[in-house]
N, C-alpha and C. Protein backbone atom coordinates (compact mmCIF):
# COMPACT_ATOMS: atom_id res chain seq x y z
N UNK A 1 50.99 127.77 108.10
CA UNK A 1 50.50 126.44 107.95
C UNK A 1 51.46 125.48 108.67
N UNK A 2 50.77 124.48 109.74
CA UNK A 2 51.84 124.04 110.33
C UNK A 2 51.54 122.28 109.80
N UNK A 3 52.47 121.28 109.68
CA UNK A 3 52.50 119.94 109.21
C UNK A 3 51.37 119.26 109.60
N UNK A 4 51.00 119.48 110.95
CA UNK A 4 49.39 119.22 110.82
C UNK A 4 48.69 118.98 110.65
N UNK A 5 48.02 120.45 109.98
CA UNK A 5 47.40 121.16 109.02
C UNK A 5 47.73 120.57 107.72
N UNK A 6 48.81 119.56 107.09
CA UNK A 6 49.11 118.85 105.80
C UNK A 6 48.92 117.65 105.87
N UNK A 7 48.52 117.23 106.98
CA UNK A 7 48.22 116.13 107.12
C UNK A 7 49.48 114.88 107.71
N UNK A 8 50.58 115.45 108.72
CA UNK A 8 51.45 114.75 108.71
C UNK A 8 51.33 115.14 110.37
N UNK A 9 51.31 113.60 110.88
CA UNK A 9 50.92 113.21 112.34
C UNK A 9 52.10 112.98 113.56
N UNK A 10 51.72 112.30 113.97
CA UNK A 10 52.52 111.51 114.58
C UNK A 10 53.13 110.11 114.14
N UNK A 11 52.50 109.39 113.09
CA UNK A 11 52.87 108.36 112.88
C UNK A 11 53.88 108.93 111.90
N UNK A 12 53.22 109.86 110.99
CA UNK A 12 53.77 110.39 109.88
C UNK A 12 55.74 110.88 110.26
N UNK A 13 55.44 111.74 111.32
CA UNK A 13 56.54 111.66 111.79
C UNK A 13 58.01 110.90 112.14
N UNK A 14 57.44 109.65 112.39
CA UNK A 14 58.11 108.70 112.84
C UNK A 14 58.82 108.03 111.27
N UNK A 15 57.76 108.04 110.80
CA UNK A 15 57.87 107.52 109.24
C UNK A 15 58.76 108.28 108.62
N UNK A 16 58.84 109.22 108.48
CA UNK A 16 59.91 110.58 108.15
C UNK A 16 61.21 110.59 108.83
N UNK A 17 61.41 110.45 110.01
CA UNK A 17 62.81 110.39 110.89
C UNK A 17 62.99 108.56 110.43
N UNK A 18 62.48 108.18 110.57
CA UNK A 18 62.98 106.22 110.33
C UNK A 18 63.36 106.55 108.94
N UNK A 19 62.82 106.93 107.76
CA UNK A 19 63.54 107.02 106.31
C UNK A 19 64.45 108.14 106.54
N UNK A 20 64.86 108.99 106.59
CA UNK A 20 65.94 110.06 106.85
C UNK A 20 67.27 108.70 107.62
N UNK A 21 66.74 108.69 108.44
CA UNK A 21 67.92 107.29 109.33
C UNK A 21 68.52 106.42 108.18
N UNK A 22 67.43 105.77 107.55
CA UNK A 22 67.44 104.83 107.31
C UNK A 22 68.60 104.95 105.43
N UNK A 23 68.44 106.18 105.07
CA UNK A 23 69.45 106.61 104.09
C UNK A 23 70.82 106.99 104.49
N UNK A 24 70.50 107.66 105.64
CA UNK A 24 71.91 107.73 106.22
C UNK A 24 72.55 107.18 106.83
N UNK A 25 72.08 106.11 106.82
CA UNK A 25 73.08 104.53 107.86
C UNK A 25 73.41 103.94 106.55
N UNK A 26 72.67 104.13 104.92
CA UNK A 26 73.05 103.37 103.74
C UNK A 26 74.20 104.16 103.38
N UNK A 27 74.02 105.36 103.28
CA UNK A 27 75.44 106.53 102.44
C UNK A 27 76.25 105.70 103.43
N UNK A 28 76.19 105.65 104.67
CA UNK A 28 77.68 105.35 105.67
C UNK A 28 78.19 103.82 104.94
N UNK A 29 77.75 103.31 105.35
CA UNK A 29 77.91 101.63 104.80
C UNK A 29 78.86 101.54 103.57
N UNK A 30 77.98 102.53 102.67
CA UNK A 30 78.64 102.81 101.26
C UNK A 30 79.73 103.34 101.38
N UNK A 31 79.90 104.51 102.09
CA UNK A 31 81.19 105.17 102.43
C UNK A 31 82.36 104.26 103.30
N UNK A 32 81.70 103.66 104.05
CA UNK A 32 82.76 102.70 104.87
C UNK A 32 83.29 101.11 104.01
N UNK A 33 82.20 100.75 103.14
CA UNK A 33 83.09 99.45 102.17
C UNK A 33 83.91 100.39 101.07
N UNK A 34 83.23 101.29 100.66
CA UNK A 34 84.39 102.05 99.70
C UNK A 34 85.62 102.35 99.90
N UNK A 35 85.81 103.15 101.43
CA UNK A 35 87.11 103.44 102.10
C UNK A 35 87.71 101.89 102.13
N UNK A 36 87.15 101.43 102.55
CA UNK A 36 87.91 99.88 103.26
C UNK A 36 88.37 99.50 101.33
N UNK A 37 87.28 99.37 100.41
CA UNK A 37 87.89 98.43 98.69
C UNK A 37 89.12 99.22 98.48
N UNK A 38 89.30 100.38 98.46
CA UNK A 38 89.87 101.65 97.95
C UNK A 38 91.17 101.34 98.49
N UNK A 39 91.25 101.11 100.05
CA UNK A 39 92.75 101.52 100.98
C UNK A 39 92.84 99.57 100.59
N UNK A 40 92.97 98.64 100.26
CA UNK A 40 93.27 97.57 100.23
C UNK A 40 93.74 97.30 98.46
N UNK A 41 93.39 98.04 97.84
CA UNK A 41 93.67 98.10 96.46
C UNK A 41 95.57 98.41 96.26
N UNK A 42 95.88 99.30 96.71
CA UNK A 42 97.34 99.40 96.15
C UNK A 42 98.39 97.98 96.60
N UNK A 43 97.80 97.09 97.57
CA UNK A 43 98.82 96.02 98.18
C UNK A 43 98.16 95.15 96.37
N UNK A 44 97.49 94.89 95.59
CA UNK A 44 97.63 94.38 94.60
C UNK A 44 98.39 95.14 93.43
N UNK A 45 98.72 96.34 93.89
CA UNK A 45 99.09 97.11 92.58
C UNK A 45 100.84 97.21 92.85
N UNK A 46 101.24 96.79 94.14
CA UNK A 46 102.66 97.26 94.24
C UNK A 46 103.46 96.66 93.41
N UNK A 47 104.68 97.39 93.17
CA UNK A 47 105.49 97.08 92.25
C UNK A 47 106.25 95.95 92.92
N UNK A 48 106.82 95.07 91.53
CA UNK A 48 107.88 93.91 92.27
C UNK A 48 109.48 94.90 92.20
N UNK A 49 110.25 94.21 92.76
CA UNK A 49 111.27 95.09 92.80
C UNK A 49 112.30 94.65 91.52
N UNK A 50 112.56 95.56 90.88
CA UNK A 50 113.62 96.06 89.73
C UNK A 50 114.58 94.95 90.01
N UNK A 51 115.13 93.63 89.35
CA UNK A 51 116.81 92.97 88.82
C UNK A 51 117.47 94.05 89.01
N UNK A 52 118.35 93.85 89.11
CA UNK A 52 119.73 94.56 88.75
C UNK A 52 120.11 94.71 87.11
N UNK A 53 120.26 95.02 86.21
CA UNK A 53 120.91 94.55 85.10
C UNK A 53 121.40 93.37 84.44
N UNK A 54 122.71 93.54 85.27
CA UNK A 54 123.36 92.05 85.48
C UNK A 54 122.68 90.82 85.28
N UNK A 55 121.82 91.03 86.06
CA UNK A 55 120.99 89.61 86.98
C UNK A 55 120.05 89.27 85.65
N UNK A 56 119.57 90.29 85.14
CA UNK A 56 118.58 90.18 84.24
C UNK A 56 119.14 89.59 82.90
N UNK A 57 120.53 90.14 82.40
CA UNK A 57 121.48 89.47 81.82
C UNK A 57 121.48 87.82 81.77
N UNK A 58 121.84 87.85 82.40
CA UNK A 58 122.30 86.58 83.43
C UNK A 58 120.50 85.61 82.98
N UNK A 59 119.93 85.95 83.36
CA UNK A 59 118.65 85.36 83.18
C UNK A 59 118.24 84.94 81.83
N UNK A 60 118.56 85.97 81.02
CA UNK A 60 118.22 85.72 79.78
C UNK A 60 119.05 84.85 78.79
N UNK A 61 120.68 84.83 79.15
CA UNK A 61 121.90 83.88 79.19
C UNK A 61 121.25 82.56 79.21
N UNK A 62 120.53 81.84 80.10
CA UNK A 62 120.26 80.92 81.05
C UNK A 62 119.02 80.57 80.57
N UNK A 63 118.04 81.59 79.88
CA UNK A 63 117.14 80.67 79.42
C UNK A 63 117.23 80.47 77.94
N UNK A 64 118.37 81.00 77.36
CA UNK A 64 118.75 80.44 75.80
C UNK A 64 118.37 81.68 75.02
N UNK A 65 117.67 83.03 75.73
CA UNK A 65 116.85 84.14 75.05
C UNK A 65 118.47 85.03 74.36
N UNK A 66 119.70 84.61 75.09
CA UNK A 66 120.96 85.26 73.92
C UNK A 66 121.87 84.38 74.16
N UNK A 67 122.67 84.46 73.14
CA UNK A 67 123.71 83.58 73.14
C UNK A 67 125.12 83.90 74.12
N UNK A 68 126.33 82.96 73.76
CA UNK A 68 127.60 83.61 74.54
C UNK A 68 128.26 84.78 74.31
N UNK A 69 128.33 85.27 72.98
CA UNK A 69 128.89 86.59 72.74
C UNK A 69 128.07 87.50 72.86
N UNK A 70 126.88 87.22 72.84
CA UNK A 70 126.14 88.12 73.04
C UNK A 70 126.13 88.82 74.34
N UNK A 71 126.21 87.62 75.15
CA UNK A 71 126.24 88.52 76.57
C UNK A 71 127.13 89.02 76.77
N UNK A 72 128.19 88.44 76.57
CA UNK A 72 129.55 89.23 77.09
C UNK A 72 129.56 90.23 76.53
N UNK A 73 129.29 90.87 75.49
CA UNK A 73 128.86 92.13 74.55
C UNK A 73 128.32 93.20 75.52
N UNK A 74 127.30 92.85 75.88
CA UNK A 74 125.88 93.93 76.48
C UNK A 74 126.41 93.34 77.72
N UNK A 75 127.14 93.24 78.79
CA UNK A 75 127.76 92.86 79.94
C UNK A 75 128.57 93.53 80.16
N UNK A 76 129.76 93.85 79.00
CA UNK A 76 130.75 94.77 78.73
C UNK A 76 130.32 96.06 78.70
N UNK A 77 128.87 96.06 78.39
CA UNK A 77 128.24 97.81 77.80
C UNK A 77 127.68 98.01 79.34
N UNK A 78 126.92 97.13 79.46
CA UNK A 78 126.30 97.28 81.24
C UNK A 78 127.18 97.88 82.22
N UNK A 79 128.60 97.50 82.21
CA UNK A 79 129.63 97.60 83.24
C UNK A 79 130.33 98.95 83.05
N UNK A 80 130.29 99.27 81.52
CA UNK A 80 130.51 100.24 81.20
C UNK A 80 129.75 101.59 81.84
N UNK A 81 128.80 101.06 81.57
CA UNK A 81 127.48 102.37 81.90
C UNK A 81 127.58 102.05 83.20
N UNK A 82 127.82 101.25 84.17
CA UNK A 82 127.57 101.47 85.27
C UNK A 82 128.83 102.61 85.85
N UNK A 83 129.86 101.80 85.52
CA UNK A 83 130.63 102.96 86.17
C UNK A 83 130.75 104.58 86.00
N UNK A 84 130.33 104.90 84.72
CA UNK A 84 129.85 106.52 84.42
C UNK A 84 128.95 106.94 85.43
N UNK A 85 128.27 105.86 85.96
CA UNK A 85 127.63 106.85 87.06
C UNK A 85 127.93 106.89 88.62
């Protein structure tokens, strides 16, 4: 039995290759904004970069979040631990 014989022509044809096209120019599209959302996503996700200790110290000193002995305390322990390593 050939297409034909099912009733599928020449127009029919055309109609058949134009929808076949016409899904596979949509998957691409889809595939090409996805790649593109996907590879532009990690520049919002990057990390900020790590204070130092110190600095962070120092910050929290400065906005009233510890007092004077306090820092010099955990400043003393910071300096400590730093040099063990």
């Amino acid at each position: 039995m050939t297409l034909a014989a099912v009733g599928v022509t020449g127009m029919g044809w055309v109609l058949m290759i134009s929808s076949m096209l016409l899904w596979a120019a949509l998957l691409v599209a889809i595939s090409i904004t996805a790649y593109r959302w996907l590879k532009q996503r990690p520049v919002a996700q990057q990390r900020v970069p790590a204070l130092p200790p110190l600095e962070i110290l120092r910050q929290r000193l400065e906005r009233g979040e510890i007092d004077a002995p306090t820092y010099v305390r955990m400043r003393a322990e910071l300096e400590d631990e730093l040099r063990r390593h």
